[in-house]
C-alpha atoms as a PDB file:
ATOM      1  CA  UNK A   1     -15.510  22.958 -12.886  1.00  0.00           C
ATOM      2  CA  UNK A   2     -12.096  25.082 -11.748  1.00  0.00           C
ATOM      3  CA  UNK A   3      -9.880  22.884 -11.183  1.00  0.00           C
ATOM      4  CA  UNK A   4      -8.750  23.366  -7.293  1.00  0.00           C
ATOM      5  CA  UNK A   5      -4.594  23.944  -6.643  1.00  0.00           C
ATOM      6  CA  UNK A   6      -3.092  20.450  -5.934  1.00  0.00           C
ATOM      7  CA  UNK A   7      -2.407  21.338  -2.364  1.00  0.00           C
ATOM      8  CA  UNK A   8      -5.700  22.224  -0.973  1.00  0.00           C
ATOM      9  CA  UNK A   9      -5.942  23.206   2.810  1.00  0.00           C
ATOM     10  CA  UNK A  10      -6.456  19.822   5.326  1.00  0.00           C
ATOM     11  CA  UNK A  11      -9.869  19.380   5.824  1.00  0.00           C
ATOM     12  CA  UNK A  12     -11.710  20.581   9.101  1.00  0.00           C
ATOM     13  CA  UNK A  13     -10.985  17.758  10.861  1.00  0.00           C
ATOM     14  CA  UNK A  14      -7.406  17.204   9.623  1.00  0.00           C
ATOM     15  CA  UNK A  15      -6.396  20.489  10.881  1.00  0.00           C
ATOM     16  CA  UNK A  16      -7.074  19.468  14.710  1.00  0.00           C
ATOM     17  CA  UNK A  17      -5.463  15.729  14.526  1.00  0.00           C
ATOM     18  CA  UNK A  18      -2.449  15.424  16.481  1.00  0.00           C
ATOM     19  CA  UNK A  19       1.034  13.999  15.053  1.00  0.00           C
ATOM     20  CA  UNK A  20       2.611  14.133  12.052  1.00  0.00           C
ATOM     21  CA  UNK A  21       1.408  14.656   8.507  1.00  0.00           C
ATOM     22  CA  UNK A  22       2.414  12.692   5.553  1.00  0.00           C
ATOM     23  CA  UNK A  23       0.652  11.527   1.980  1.00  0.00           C
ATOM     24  CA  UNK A  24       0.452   7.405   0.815  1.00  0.00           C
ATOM     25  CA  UNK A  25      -0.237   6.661  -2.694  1.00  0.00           C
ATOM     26  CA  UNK A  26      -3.790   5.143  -3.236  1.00  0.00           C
ATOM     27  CA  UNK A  27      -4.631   3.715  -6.782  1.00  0.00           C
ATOM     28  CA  UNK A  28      -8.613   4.205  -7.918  1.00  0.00           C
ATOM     29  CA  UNK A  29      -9.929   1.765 -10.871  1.00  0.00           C
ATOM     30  CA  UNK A  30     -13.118   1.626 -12.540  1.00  0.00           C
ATOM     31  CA  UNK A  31     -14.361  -0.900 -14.821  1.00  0.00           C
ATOM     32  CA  UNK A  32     -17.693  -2.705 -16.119  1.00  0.00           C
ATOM     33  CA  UNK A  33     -16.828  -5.831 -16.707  1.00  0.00           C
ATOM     34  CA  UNK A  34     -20.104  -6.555 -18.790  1.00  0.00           C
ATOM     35  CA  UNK A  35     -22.470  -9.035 -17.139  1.00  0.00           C
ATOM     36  CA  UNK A  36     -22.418 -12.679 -18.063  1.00  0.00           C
ATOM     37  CA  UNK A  37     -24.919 -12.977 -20.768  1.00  0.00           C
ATOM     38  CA  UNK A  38     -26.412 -16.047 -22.038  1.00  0.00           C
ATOM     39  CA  UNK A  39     -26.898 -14.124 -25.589  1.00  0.00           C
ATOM     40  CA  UNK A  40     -24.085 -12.040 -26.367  1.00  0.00           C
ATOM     41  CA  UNK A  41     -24.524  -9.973 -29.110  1.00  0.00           C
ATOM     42  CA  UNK A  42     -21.805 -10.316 -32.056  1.00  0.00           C
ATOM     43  CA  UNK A  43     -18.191 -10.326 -31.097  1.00  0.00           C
ATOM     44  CA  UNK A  44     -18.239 -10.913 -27.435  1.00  0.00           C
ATOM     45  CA  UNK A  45     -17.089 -14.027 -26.195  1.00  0.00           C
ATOM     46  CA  UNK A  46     -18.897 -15.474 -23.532  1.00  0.00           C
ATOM     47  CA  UNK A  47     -17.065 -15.065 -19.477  1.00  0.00           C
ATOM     48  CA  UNK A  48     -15.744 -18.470 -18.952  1.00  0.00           C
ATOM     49  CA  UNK A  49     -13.044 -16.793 -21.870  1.00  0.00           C
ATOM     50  CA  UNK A  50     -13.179 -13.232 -20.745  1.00  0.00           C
ATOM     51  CA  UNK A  51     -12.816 -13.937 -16.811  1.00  0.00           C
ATOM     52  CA  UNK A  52      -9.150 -15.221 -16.856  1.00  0.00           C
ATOM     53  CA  UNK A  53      -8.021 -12.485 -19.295  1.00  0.00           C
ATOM     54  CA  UNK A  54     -10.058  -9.443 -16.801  1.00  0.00           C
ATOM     55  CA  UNK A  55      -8.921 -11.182 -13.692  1.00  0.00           C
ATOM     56  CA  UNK A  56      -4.926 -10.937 -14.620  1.00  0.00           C
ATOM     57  CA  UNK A  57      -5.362  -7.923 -15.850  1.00  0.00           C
ATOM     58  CA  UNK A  58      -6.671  -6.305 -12.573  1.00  0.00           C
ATOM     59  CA  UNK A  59      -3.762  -8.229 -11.163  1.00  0.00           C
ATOM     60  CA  UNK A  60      -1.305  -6.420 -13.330  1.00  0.00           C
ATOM     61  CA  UNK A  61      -2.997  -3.184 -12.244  1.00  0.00           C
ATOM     62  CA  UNK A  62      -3.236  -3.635  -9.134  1.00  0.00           C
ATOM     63  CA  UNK A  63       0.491  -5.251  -8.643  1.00  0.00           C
ATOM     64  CA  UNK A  64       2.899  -4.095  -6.812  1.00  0.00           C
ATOM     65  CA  UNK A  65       0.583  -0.888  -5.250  1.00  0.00           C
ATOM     66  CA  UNK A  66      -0.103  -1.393  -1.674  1.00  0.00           C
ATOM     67  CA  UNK A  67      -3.584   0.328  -1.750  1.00  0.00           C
ATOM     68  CA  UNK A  68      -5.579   0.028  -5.140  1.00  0.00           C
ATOM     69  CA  UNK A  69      -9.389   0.122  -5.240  1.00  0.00           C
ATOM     70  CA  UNK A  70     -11.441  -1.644  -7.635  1.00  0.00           C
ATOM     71  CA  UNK A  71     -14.924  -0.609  -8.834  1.00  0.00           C
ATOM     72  CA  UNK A  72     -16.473  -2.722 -11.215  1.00  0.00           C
ATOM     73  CA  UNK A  73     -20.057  -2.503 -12.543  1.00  0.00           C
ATOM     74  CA  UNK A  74     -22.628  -5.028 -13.797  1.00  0.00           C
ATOM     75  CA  UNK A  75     -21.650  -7.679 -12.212  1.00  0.00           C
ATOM     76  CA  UNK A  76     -23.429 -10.989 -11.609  1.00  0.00           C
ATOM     77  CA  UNK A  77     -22.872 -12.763  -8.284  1.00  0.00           C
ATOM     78  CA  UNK A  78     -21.149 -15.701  -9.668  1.00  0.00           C
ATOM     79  CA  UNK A  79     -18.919 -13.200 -11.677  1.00  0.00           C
ATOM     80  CA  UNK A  80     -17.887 -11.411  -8.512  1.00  0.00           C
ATOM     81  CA  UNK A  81     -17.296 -15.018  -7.305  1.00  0.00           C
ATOM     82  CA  UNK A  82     -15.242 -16.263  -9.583  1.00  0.00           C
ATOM     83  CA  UNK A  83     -13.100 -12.426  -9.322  1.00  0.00           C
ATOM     84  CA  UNK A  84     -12.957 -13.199  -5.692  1.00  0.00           C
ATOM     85  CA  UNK A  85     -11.319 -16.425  -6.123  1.00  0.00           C
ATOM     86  CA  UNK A  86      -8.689 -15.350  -8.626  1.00  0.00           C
ATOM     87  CA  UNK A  87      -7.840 -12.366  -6.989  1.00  0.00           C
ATOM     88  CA  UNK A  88      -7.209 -14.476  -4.252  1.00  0.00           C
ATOM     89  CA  UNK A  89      -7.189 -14.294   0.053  1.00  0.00           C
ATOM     90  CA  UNK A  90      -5.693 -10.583   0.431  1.00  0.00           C
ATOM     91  CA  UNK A  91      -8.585  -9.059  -1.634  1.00  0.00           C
ATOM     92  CA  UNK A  92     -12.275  -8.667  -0.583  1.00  0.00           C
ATOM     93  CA  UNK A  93     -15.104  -6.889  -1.630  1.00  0.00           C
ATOM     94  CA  UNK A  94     -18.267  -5.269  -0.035  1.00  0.00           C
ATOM     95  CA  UNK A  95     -21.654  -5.114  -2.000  1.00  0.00           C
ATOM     96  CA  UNK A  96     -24.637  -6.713  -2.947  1.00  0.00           C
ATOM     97  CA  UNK A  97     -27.368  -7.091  -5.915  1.00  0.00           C
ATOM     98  CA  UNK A  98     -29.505  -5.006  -7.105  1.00  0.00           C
ATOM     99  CA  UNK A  99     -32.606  -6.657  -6.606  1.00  0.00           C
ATOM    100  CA  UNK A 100     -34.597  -7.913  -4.129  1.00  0.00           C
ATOM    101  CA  UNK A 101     -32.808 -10.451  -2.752  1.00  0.00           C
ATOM    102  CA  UNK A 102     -28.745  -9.794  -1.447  1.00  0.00           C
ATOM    103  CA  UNK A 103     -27.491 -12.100  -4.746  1.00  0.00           C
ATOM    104  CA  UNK A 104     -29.922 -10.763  -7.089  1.00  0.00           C
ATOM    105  CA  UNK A 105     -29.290  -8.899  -9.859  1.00  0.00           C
ATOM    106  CA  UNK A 106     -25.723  -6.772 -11.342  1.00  0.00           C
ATOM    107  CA  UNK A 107     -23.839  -5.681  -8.354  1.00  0.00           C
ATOM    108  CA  UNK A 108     -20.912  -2.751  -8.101  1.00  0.00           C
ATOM    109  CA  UNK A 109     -18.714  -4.261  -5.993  1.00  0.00           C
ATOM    110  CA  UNK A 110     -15.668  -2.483  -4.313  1.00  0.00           C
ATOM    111  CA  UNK A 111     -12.726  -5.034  -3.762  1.00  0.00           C
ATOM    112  CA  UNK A 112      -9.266  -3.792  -1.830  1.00  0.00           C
ATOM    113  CA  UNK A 113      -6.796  -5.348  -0.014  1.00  0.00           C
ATOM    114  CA  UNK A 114      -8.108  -6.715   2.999  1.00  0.00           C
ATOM    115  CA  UNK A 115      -4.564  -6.968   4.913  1.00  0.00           C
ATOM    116  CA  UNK A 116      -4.171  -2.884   3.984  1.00  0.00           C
ATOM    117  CA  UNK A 117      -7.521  -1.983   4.607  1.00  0.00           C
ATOM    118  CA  UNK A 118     -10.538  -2.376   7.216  1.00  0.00           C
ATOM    119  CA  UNK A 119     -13.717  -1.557   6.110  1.00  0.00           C
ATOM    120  CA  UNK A 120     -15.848   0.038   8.971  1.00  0.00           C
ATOM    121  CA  UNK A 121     -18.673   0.774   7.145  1.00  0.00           C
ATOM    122  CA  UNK A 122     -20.975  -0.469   4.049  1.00  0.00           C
ATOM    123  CA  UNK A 123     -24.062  -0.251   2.025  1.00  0.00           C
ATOM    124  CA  UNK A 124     -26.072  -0.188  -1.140  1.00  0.00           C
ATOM    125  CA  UNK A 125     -28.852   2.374  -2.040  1.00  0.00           C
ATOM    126  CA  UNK A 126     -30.772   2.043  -4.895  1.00  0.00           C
ATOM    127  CA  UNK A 127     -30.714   5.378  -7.270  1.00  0.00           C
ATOM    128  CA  UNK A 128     -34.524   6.025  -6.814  1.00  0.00           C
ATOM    129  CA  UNK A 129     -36.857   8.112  -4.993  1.00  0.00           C
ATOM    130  CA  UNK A 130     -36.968   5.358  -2.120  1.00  0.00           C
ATOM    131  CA  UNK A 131     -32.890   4.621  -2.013  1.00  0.00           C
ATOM    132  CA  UNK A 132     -33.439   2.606   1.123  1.00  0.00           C
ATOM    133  CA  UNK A 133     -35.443  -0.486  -1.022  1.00  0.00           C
ATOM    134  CA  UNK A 134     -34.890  -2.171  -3.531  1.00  0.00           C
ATOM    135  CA  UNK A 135     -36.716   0.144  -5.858  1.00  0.00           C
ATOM    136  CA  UNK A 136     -36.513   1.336  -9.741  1.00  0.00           C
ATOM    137  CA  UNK A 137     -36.281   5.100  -9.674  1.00  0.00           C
ATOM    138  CA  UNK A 138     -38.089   7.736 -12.342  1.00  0.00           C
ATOM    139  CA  UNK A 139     -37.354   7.114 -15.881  1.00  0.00           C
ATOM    140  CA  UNK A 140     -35.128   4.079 -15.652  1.00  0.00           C
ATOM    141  CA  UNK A 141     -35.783   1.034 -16.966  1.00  0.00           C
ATOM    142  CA  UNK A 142     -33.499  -1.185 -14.138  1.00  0.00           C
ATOM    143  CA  UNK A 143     -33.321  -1.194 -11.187  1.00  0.00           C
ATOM    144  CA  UNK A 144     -29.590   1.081 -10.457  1.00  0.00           C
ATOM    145  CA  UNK A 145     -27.111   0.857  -7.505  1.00  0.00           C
ATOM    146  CA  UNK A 146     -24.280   2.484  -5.793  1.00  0.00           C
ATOM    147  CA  UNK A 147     -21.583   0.637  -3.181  1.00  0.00           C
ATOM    148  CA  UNK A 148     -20.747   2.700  -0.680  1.00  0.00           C
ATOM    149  CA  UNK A 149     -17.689   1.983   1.907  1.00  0.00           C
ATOM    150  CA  UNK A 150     -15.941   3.929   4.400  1.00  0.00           C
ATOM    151  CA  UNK A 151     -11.891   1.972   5.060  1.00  0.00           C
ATOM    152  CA  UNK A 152      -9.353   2.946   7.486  1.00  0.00           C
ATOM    153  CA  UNK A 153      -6.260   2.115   6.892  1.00  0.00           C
ATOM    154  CA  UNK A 154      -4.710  -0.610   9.215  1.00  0.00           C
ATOM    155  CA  UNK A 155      -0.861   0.738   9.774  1.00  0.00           C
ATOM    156  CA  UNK A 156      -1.568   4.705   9.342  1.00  0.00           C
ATOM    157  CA  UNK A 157      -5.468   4.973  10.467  1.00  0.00           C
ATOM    158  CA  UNK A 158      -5.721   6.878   6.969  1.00  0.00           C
ATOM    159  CA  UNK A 159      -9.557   7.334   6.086  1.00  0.00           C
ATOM    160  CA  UNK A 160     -11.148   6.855   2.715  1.00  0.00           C
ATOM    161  CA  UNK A 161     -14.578   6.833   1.384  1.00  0.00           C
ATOM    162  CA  UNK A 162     -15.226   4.605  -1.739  1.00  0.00           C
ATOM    163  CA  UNK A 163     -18.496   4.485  -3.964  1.00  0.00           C
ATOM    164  CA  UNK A 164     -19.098   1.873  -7.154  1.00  0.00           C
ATOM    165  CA  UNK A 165     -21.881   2.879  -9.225  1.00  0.00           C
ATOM    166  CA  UNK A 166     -23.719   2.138 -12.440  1.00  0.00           C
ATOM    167  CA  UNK A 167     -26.412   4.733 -13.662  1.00  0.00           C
ATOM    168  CA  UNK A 168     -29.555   3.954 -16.265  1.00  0.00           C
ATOM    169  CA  UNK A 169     -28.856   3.454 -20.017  1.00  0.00           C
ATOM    170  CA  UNK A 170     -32.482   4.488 -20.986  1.00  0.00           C
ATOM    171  CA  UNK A 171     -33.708   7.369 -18.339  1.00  0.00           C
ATOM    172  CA  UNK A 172     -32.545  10.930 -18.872  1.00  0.00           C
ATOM    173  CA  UNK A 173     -34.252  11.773 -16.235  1.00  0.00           C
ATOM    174  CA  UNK A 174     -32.880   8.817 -13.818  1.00  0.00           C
ATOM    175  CA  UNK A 175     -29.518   9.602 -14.433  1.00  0.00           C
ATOM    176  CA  UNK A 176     -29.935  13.136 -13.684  1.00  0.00           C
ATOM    177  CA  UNK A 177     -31.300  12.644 -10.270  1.00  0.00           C
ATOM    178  CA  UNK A 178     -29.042   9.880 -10.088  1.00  0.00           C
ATOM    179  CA  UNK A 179     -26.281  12.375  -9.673  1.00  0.00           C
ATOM    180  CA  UNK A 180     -28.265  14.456  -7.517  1.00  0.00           C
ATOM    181  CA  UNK A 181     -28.249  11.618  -5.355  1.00  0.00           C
ATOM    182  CA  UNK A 182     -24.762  10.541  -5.647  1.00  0.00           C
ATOM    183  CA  UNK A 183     -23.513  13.924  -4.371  1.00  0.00           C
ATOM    184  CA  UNK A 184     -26.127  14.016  -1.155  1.00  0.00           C
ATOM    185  CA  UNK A 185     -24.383  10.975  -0.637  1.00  0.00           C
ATOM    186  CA  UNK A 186     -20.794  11.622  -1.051  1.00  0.00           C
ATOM    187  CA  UNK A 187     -21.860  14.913   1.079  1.00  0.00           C
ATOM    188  CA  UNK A 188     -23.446  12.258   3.717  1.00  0.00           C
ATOM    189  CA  UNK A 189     -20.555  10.213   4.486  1.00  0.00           C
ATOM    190  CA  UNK A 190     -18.153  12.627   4.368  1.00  0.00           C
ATOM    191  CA  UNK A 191     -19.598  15.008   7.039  1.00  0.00           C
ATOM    192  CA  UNK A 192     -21.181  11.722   9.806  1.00  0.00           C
ATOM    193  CA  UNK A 193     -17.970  10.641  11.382  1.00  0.00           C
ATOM    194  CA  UNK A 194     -16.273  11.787  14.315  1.00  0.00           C
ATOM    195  CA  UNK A 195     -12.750  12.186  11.750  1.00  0.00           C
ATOM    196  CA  UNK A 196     -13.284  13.357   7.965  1.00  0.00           C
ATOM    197  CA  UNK A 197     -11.929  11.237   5.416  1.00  0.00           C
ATOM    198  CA  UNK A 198      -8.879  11.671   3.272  1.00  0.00           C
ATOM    199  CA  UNK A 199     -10.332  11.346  -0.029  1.00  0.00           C
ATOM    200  CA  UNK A 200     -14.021  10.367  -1.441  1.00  0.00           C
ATOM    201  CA  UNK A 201     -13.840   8.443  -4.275  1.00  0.00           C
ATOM    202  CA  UNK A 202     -16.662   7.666  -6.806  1.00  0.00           C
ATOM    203  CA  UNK A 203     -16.352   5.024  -9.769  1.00  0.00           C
ATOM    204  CA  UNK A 204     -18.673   3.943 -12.334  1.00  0.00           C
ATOM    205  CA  UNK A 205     -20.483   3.363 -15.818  1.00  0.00           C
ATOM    206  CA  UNK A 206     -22.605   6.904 -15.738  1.00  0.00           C
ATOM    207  CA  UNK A 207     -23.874   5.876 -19.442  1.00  0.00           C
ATOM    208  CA  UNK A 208     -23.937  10.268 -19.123  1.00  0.00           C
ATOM    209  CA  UNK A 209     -21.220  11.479 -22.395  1.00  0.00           C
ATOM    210  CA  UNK A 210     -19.844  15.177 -20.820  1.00  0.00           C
ATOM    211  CA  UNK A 211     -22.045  16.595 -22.773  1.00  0.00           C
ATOM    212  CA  UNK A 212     -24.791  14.752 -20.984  1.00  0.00           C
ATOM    213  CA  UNK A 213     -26.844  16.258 -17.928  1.00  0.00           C
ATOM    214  CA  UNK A 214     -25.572  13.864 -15.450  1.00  0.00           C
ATOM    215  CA  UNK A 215     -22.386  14.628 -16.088  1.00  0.00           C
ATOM    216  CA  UNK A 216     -23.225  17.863 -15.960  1.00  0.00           C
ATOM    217  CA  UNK A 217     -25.030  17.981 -12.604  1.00  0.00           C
ATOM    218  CA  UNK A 218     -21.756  15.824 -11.223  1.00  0.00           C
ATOM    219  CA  UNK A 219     -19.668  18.243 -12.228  1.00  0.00           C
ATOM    220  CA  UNK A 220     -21.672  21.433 -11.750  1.00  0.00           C
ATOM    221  CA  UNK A 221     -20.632  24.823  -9.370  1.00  0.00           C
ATOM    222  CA  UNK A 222     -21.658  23.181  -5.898  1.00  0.00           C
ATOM    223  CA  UNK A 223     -21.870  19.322  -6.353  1.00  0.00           C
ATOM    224  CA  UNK A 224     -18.222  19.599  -4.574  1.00  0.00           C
ATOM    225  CA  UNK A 225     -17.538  16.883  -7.179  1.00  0.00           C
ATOM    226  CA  UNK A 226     -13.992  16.696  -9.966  1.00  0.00           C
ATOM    227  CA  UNK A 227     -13.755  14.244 -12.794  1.00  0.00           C
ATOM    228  CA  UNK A 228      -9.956  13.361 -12.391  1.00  0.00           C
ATOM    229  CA  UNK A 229      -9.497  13.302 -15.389  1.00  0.00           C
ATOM    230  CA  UNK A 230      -9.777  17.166 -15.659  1.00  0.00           C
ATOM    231  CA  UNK A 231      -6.877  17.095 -12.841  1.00  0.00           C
ATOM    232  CA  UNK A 232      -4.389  16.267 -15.135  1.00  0.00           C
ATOM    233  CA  UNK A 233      -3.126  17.798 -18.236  1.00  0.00           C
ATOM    234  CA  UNK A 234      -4.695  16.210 -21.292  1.00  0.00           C
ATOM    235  CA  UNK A 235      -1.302  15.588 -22.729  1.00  0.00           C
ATOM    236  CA  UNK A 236      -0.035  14.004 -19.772  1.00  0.00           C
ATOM    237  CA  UNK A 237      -3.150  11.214 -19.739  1.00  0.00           C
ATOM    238  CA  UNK A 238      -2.151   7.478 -20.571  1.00  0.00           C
ATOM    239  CA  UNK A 239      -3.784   5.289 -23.166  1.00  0.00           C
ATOM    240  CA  UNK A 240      -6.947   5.878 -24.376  1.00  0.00           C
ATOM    241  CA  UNK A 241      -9.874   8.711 -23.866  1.00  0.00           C
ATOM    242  CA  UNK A 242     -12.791   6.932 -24.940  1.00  0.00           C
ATOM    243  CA  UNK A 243     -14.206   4.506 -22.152  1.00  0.00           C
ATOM    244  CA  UNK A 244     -17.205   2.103 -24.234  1.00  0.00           C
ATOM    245  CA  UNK A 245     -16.138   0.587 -27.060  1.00  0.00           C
ATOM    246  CA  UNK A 246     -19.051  -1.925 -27.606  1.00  0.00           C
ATOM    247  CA  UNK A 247     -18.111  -5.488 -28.767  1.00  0.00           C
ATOM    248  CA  UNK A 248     -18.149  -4.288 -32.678  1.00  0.00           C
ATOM    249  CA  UNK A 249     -22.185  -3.916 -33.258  1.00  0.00           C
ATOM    250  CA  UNK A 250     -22.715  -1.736 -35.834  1.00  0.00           C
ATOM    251  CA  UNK A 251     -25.436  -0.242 -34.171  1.00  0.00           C
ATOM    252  CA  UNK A 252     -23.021   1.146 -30.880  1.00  0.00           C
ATOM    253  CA  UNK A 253     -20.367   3.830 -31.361  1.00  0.00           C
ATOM    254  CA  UNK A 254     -17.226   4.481 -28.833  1.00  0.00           C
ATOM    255  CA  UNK A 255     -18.033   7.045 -26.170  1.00  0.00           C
ATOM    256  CA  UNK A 256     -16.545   8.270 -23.050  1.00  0.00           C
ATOM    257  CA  UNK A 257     -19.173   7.390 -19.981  1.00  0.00           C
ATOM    258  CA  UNK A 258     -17.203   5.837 -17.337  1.00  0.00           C
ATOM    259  CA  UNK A 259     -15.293   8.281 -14.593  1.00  0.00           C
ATOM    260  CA  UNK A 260     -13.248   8.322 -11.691  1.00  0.00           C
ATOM    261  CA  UNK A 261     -14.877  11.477  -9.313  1.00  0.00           C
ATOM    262  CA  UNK A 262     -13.239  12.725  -6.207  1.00  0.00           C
ATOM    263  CA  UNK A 263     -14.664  15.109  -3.588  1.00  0.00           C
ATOM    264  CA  UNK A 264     -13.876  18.636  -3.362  1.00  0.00           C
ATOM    265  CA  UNK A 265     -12.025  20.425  -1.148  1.00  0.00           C
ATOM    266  CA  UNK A 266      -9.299  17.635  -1.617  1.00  0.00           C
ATOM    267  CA  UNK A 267      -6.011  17.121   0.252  1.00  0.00           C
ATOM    268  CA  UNK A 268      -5.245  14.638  -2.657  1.00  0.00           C
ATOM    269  CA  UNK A 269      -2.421  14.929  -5.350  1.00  0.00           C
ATOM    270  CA  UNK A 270      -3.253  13.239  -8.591  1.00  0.00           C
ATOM    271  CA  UNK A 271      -0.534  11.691 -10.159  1.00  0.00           C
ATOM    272  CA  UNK A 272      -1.840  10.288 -12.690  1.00  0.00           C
ATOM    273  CA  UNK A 273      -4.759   9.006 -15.002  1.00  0.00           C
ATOM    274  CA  UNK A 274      -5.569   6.523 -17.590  1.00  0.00           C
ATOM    275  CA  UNK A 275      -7.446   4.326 -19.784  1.00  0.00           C
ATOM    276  CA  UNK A 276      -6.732   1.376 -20.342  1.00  0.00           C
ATOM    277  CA  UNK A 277      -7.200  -1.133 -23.460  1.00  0.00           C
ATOM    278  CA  UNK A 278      -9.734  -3.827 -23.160  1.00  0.00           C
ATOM    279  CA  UNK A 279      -8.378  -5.796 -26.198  1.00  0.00           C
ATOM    280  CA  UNK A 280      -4.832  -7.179 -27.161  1.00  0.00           C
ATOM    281  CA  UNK A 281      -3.149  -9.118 -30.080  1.00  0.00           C
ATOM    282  CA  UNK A 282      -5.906 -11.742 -29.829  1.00  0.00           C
ATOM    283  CA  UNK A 283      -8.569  -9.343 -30.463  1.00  0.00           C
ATOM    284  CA  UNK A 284     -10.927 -10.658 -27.587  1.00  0.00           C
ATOM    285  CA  UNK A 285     -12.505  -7.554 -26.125  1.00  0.00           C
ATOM    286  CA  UNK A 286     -11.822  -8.582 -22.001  1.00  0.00           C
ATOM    287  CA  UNK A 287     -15.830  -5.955 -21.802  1.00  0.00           C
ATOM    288  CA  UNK A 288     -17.172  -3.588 -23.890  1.00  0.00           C
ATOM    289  CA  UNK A 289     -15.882  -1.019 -21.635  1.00  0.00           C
ATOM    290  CA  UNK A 290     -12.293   0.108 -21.243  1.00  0.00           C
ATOM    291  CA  UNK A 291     -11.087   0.202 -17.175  1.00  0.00           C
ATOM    292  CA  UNK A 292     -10.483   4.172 -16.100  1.00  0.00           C
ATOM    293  CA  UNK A 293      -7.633   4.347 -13.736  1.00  0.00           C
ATOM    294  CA  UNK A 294      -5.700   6.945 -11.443  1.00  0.00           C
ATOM    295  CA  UNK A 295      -3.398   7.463  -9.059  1.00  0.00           C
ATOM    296  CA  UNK A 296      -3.045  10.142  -6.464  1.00  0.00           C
ATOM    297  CA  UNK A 297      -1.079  10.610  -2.813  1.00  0.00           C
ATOM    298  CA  UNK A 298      -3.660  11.023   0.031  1.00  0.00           C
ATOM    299  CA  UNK A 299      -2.963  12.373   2.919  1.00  0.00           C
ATOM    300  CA  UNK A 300      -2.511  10.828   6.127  1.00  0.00           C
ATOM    301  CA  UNK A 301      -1.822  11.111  10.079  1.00  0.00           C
ATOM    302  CA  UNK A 302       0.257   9.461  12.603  1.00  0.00           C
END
């Protein structure tokens, strides 16, 4: 996709708000976190181990920015529990399972700073032909989510549209409509309110390699749709580029299927983008996945 000059005209609804214009930073992280399994394969180490280590790491990620976003993938409820509870009384999160029942099922939850942030808005569709259900959609082989919330910011009134999702490992065809999906969406809930947001955000697992259709389709003439990480230079990009590393089977190989999206035209300036290492001198792999992070200055009114 061209990439789109950093300073993109305001939005249509930007251009008629009153007062003055200025930019806050906002800090966007995705991550799957690898569900709690009761058989992990070789080399992972089961979550009452791996939840301290991934809970003070999102702390260090997260300190010391005054609006970070957190979208994590295959979650169980008693994962995002525990999270919750570490994180502590100025986070929450908004989402639900992905099967029948609320607490059923992986989630992709969205957590941010409660005492920043109100969310006005909130849902989960399912990625299927009847998003409204819970429902498993063409080719896949699970049911598949995405989070959706709309936050306004409590000082500046500052907008922002955030979506957590986590596409099908099996079906080609799922994944591709999966995306179609995802960008009706994003189009949705940035068009249905009486002030455009800032910035729309979308984080997840896509299981969809660039070379993939999915990523293909998000990123396609049209789908209004950037992978961040083609906003910044290659050589200025921290850490690593691959995103799944597996735990070690010798039957998985490293990849790069988990992205940070934002929505096109954009007033937002990325500043920066990353991926992070999921191991340390210990060598206990926190997931099998690596978090993607970035940071950008939205702007905002007052």
């Amino acid at each position: 996709m061209t990439q789109l000059p950093t300073t993109a005209a305001p939005s249509r609804s930007h251009a008629t708000q009153p007062g003055h214009r200025t930019s806050q930073p906002l800090r966007a992280i995705s991550y799957n976190i690898r569900y709690a399994t009761q058989s992990p394969v070789l080399g992972e180490r089961p979550w009452t181990v791996r939840c301290p280590k991934l809970c003070t790491q999102l702390n260090f990620l997260t300190a010391g920015h005054e609006s970070p976003f957190i979208c994590l993938q295959e979650c169980l409820y008693y994962q995002v529990v525990d999270i919750q509870s570490r994180l502590g009384s100025s986070w929450s999160h908004i989402g639900r399972g992905r099967g029948r029942a609320e607490t059923d099922g992986e989630f992709s939850p969205i957590f941010y700073r409660s005492g920043i942030w109100s969310c006005v808005r909130s849902e989960t569709r399912w990625l299927s032909e009847t998003p409204y259900q819970p429902s498993k959609g063409w080719d896949a082989v699970l049911n598949r989510i995405v989070t959706m919330g709309e936050f306004v910011n409590k000082t500046r009134g500052t907008r922002v549209v955030v979506m957590s999702t986590h596409f099908d490992h099996i079906g080609v065809k799922a994944r591709q409509h999966s995306a179609e999906l995802l960008i009706q969406f994003a189009k949705e809930w940035s068009h249905d309110s009486d002030i455009s947001p800032a910035v729309v955000l979308i984080g997840g697992d896509f299981n969809s390699t660039p070379n993939d259709g999915a990523y293909k389709t998000m990123t396609a003439p049209g789908s209004d749709m950037s992978d961040i990480a083609s906003l910044i230079p290659v050589d200025q990009h921290y850490g690593n580029h691959l995103t799944y590393t597996s735990f070690g089977e010798p039957t998985e190989w490293p990849k790069r299927i988990d992205f940070l999206f934002v929505q096109e035209p954009r007033t937002a300036v990325i500043t920066s983008f990353g991926v992070v290492s999921n191991s340390f001198d210990d060598q206990i792999r926190i997931s099998d996945h690596r978090p993607v992070v970035a940071d950008m200055d939205i702007v905002s009114y007052f």
